[in-house]
Protein backbone atom coordinates (compact mmCIF):
# COMPACT_ATOMS: atom_id res chain seq x y z
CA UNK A 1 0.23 -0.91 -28.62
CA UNK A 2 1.85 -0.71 -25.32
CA UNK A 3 0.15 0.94 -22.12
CA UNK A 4 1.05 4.26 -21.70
CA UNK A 5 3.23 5.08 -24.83
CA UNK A 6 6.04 6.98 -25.18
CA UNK A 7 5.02 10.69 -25.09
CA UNK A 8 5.31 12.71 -28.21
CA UNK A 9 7.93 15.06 -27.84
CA UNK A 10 5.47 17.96 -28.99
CA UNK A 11 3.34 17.32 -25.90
CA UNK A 12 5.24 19.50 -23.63
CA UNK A 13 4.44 22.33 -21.04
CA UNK A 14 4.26 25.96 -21.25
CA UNK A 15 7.24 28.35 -20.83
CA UNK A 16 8.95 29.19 -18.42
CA UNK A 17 7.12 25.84 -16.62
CA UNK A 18 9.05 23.60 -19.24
CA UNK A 19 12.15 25.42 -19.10
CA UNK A 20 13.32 26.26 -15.25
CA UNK A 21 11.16 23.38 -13.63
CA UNK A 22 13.76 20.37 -14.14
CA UNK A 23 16.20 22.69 -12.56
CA UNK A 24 15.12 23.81 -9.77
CA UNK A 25 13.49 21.07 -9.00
CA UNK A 26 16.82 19.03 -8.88
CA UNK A 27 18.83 21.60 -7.28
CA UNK A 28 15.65 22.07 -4.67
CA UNK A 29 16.05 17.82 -4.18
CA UNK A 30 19.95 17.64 -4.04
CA UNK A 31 19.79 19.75 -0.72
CA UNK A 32 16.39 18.28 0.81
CA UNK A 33 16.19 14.47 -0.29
CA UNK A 34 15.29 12.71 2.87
CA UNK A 35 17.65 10.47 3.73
CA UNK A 36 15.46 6.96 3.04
CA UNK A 37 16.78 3.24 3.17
CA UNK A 38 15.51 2.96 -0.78
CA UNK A 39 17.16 5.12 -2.18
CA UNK A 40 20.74 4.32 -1.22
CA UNK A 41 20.83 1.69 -4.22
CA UNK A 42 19.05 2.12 -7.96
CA UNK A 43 18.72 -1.46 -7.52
CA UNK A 44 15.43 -2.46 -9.58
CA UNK A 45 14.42 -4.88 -7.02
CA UNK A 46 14.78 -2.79 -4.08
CA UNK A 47 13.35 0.15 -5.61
CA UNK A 48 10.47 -1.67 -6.65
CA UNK A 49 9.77 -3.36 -3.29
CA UNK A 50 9.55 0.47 -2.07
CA UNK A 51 7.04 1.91 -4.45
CA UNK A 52 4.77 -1.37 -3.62
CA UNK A 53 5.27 -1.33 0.16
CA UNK A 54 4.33 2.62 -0.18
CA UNK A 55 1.53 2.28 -2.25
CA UNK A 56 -1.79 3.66 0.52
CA UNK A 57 0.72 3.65 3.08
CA UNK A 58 2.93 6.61 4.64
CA UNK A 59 7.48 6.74 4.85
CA UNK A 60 7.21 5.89 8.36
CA UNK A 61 5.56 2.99 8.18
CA UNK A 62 6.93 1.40 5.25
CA UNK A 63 11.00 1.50 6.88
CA UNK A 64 10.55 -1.05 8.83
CA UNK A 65 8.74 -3.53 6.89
CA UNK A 66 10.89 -2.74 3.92
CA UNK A 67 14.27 -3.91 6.01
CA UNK A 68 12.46 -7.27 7.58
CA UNK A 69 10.94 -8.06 3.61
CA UNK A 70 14.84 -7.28 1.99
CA UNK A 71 16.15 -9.37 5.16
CA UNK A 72 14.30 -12.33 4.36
CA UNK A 73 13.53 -12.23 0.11
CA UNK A 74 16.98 -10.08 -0.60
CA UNK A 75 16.69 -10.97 -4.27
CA UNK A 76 14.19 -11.19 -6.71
CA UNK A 77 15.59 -15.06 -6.85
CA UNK A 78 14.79 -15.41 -3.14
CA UNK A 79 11.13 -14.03 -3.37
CA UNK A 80 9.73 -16.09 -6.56
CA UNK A 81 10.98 -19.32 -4.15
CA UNK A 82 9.21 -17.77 -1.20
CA UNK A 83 5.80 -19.23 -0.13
CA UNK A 84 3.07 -17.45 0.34
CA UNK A 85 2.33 -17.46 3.80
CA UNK A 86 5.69 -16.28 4.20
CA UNK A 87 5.41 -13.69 2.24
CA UNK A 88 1.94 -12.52 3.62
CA UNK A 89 2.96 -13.12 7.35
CA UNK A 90 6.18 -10.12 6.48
CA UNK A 91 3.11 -7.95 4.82
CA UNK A 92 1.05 -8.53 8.07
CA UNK A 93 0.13 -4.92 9.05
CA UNK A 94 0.58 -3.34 6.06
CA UNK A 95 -2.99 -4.10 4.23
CA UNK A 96 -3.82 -4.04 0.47
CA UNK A 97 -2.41 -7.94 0.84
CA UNK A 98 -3.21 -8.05 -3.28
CA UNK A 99 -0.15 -6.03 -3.27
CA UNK A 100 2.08 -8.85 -1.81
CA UNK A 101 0.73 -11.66 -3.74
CA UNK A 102 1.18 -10.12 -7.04
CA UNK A 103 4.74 -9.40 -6.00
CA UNK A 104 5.34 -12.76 -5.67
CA UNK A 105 3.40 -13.36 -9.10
CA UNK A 106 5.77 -10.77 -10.61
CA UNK A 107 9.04 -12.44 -9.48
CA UNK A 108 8.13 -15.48 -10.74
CA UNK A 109 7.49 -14.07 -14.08
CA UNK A 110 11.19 -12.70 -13.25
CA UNK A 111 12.52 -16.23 -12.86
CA UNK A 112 10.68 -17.92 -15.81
CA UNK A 113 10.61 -15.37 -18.53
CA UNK A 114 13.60 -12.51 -17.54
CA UNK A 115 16.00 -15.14 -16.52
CA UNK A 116 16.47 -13.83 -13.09
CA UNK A 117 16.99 -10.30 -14.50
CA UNK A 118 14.88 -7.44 -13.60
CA UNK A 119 13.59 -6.33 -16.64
CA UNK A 120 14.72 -2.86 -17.73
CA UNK A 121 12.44 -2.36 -20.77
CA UNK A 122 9.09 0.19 -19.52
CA UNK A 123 6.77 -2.24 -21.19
CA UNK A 124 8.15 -5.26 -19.74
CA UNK A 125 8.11 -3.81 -16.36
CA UNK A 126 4.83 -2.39 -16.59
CA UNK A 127 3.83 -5.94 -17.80
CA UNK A 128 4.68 -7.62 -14.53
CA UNK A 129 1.56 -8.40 -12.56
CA UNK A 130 0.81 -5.48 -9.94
CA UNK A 131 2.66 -2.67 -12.09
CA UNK A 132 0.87 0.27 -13.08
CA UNK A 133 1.87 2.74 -15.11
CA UNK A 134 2.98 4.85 -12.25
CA UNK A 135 5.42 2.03 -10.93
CA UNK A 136 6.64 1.37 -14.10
CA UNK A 137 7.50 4.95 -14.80
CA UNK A 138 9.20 5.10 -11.23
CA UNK A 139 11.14 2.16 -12.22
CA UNK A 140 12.30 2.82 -15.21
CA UNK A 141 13.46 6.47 -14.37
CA UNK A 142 15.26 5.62 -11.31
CA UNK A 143 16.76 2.77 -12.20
CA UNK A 144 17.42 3.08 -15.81
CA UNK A 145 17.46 7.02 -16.66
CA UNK A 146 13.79 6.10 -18.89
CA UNK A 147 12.22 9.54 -19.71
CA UNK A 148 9.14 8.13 -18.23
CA UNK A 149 6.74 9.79 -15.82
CA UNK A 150 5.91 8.54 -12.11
CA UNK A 151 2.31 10.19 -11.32
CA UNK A 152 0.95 9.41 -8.18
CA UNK A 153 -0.91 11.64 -6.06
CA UNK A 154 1.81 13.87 -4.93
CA UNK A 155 3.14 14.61 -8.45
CA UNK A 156 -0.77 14.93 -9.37
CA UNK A 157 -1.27 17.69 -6.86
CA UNK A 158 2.08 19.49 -7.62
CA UNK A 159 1.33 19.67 -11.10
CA UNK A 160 -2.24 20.80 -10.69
CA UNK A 161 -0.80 23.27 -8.79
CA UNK A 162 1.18 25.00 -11.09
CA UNK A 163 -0.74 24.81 -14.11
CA UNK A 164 -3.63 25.65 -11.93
CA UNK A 165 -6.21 23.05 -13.45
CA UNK A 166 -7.75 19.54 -12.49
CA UNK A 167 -6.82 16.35 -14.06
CA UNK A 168 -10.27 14.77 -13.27
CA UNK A 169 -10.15 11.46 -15.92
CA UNK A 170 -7.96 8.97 -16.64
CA UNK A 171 -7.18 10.54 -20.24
CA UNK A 172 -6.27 13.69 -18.20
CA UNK A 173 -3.61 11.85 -16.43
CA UNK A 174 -2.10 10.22 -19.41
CA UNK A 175 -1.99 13.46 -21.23
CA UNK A 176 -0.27 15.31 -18.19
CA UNK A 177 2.01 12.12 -17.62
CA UNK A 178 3.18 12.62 -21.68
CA UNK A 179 3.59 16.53 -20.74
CA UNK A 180 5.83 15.36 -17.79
CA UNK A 181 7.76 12.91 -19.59
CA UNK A 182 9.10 15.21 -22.55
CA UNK A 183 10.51 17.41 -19.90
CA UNK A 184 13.09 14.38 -18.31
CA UNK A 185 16.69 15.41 -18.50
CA UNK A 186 18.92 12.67 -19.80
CA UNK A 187 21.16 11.71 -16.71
CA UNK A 188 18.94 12.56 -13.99
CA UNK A 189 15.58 11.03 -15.17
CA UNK A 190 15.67 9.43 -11.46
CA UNK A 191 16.23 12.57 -9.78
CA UNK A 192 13.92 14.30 -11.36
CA UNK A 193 10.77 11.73 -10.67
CA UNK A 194 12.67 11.80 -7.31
CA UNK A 195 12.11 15.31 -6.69
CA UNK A 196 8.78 15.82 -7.62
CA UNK A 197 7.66 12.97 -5.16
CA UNK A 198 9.60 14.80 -2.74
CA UNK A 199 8.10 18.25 -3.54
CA UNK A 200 4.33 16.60 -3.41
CA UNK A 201 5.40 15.02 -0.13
CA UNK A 202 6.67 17.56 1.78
CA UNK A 203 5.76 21.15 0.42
CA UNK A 204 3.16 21.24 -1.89
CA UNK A 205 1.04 18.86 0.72
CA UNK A 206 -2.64 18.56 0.47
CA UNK A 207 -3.36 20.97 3.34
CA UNK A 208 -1.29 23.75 4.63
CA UNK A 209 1.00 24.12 1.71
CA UNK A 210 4.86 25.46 2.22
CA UNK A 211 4.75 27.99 -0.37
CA UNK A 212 7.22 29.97 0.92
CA UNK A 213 10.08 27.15 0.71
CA UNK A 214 8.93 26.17 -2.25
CA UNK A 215 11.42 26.03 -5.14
CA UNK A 216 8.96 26.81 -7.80
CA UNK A 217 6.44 28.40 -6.34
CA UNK A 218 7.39 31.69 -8.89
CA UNK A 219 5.73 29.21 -11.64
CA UNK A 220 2.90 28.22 -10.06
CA UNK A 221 -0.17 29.81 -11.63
CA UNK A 222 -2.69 28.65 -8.27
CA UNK A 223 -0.18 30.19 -6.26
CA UNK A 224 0.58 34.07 -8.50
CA UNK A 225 -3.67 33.75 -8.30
CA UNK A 226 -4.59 32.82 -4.58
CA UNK A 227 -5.93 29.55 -5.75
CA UNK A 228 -3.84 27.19 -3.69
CA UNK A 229 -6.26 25.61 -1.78
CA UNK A 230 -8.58 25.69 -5.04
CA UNK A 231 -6.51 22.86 -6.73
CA UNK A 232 -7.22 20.22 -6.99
CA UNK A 233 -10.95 20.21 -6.62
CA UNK A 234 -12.04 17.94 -3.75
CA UNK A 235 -14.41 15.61 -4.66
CA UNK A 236 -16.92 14.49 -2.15
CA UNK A 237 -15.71 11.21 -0.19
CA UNK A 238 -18.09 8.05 -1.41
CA UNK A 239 -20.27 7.15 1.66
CA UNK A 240 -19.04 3.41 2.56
CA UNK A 241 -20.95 0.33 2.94
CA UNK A 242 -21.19 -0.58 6.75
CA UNK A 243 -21.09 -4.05 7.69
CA UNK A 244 -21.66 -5.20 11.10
CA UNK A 245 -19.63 -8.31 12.94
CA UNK A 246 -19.64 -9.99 15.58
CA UNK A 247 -15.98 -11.53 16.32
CA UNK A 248 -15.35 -14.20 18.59
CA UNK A 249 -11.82 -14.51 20.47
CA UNK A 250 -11.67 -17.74 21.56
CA UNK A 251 -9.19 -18.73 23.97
CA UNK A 252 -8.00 -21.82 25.21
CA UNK A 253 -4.94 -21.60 27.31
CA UNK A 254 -2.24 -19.36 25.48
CA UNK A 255 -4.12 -20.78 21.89
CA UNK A 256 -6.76 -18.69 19.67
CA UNK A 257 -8.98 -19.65 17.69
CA UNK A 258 -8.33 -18.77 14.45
CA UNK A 259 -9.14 -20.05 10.19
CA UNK A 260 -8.52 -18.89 6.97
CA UNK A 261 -11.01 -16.99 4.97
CA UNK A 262 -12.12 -17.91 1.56
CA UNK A 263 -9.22 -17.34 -1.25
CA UNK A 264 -11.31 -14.88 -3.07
CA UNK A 265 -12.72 -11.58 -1.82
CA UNK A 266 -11.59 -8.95 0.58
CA UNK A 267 -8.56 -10.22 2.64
CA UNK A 268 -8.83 -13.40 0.61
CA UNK A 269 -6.88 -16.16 1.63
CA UNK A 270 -5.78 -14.57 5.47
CA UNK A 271 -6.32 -15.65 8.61
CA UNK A 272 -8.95 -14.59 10.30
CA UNK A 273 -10.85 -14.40 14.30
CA UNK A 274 -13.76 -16.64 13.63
CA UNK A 275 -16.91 -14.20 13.00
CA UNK A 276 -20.25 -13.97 11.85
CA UNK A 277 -22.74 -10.86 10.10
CA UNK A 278 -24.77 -9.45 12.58
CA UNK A 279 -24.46 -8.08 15.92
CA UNK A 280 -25.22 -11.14 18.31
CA UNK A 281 -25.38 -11.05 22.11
CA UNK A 282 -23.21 -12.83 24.52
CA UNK A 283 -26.04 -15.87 24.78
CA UNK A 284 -26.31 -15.66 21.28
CA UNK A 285 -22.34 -15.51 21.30
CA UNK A 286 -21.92 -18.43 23.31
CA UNK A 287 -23.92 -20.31 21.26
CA UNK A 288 -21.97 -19.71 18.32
CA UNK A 289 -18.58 -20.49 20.12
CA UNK A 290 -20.21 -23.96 20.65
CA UNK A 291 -21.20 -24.65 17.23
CA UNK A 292 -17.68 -24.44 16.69
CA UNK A 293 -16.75 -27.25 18.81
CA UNK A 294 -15.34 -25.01 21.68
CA UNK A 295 -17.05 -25.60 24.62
CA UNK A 296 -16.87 -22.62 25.90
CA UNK A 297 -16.17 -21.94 29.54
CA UNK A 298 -16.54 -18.25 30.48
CA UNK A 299 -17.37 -15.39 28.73
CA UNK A 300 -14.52 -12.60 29.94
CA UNK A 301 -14.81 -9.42 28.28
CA UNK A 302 -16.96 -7.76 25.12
CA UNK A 303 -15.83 -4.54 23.47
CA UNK A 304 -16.42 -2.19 20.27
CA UNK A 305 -14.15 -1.91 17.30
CA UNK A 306 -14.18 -0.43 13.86
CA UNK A 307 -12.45 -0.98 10.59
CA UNK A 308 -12.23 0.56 7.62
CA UNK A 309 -11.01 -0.82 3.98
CA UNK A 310 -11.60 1.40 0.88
CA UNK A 311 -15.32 0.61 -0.14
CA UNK A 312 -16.42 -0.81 3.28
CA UNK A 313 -16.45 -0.16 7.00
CA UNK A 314 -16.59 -3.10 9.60
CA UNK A 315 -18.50 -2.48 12.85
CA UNK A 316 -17.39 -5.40 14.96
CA UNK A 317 -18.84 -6.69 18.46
CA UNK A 318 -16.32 -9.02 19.75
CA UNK A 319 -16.40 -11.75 22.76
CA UNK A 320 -13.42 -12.77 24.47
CA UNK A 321 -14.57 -16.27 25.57
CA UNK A 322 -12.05 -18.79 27.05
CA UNK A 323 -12.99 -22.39 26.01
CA UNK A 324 -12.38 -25.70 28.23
CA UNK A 325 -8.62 -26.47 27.98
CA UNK A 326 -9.70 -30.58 26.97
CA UNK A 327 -11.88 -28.98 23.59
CA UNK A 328 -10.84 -31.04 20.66
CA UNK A 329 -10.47 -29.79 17.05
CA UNK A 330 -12.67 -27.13 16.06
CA UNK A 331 -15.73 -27.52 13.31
CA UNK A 332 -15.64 -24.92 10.57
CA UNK A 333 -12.37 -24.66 9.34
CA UNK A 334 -11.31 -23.25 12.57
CA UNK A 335 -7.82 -24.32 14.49
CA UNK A 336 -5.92 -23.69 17.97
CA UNK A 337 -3.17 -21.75 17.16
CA UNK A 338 -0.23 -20.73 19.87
CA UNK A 339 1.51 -17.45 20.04
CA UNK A 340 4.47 -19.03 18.59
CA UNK A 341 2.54 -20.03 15.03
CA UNK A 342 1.00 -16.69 15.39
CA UNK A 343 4.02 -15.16 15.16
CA UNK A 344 5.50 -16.92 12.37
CA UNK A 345 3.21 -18.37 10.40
CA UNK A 346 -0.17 -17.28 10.76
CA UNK A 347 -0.60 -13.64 9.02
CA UNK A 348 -3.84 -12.22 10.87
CA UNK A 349 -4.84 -8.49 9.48
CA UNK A 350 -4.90 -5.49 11.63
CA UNK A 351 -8.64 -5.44 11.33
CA UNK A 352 -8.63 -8.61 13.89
CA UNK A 353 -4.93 -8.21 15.37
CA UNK A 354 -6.56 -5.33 17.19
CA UNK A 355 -8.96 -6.79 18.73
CA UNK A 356 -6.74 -8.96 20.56
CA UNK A 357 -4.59 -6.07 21.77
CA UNK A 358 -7.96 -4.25 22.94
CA UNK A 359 -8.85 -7.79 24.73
CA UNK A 360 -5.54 -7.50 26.09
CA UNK A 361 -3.95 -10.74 24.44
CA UNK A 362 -0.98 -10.93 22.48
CA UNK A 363 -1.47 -10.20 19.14
């Protein structure tokens, strides 16, 4: 059986919900769509790049990287021939780097078993590696008019909303998804998952909700009882594992120190600002600069930094140590790297990038 079947057409929502949502909902869109660089084609390709780039990240972000990424990889051809690196150094910035090797995963697959063609099928895309059911269902109703649901967290909290009730598990989700999907209007299956993202993302937010411009807000059972704010339930954040670091920026001339980090694991595969568990002072520092064959020099400046990822937060101690300009290759998988291969090649992650702008160095 395929993920996520096609909903039964008996799985539908209550009146008037089922009957005056799709239209007001599309008439709502037609006069509020932002104006956003992917949605001026249905292109599969395009549109998909989008709804990866945005996954955990915000609109204003994502238009930039989105033009540089279509610039260089402008077809699905062009990215499956891409190498990694490349592909990684564009997604610098952006985090969740999983997200940007599986795209390159998935155009292969493309190449080798679609011919080149973006699959238009909901089970094929949903197939591709790094496609959810929520990508595929964004897919396949804006580019080929698929009855098929796109529930993220926006269309989640809209839809909570209105029927004022949590969707806590994962059979919740599919259930409301199948609800969702029997209410797609042939034609406009795109608008519609179009407007609900829209609705999510810029009236029926998670705080502070517009319910005065809404467009539906007369169908929305949280709002006719008071319960806005009620739905959904928060549910209390998971405490995250701290980790402490210390990070050493080694300098020698214009070059950093940098090396890659094991291919498995969080940031797998990146480059990295050579660094090691613990908090260590700046003897202690030192010492570990020259067990990397630096020779260090002088230590400059020290400072505080934190990071967080989804399960774990990094409290880093970092060195700024500048390293006799004669010090040969470094021990430990480390390398000199200029600005130049910084910039092109070498794709370091935000959680180190900023420590060089804090040490003042181009990052």
């Amino acid at each position: 059986m395929p993920p996520n079947p096609a909903p039964r057409q008996d799985s539908v929502l209550p009146d008037p919900l089922s009957r005056e949502l799709v239209p007001r909902l599309l008439s709502w869109y037609a006069e509020n769509a932002r104006d956003l660089p992917w949605r001026l084609s249905c292109d599969p390709y395009r549109v998909w790049v989008s709804e990866i780039m945005l996954q955990q990240t915000t609109v204003d972000v994502v238009r930039d990287y989105y033009a540089r990424f279509l610039k260089a990889f402008p077809t699905v051809e062009a990215l499956a021939a891409a190498e990694e690196s490349d592909v990684l150094k564009l997604w610098e910035g952006l985090g969740y780097y999983t997200r940007a090797r599986n795209m390159l995963r998935a155009a292969k697959v493309i190449m080798e078993k679609h011919g080149g063609n973006f699959p238009s099928a909901y089970e094929d895309i949903r197939a591709l590696p790094g496609v959810g059911d929520y990508t595929a269902g964004a897919i396949a109703s804006i580019c080929f008019d698929a009855p098929r649901a796109a529930v993220d967290g926006n269309v989640l909290r809209v839809f909570s909303r209105l029927m004022a009730q949590d969707y806590p598990t994962a059979a919740d989700k599919k259930r409301l998804a199948g609800q969702i999907s029997a209410l797609y209007p042939k034609g406009a299956c795109g608008g519609f998952t179009q407007s609900l993202m829209e609705l999510g993302a810029l009236v029926c937010t998670p705080s502070s909700p517009q319910c005065g411009a809404c467009p539906v807000s007369m169908l929305c059972r949280a709002h006719a009882e008071g319960k806005v704010d009620a739905f959904p339930a928060r549910r209390a954040a998971k405490e995250k594992r701290v980790e402490a670091l210390t990070v050493l920026i080694l300098t020698r001339g214009e070059e950093i120190a940098m090396r890659r980090r094991a291919p498995v694991g969080l940031l797998g595969g990146l480059w990295e600002l050579p660094n090691a568990p613990g908090h260590l002072d700046g003897a202690d520092a030192v010492a570990f600069a020259g067990r990397l064959g630096a020779r260090p020099e002088k230590l400059i400046q020290s400072g505080r930094a934190a990071h967080v990822f989804s399960h774990v937060r990094w409290d880093m101690l970092w060195y700024h140590i500048a390293c006799d300009a004669g010090a040969p290759a470094l021990s430990a998988g480390a390398v000199w790297v200029s600005p130049a291969a910084r910039r092109e090649k070498h794709s370091l992650p935000s959680a180190f990038s900023k420590l060089l702008k804090q040490a003042g160095l181009d990052a």
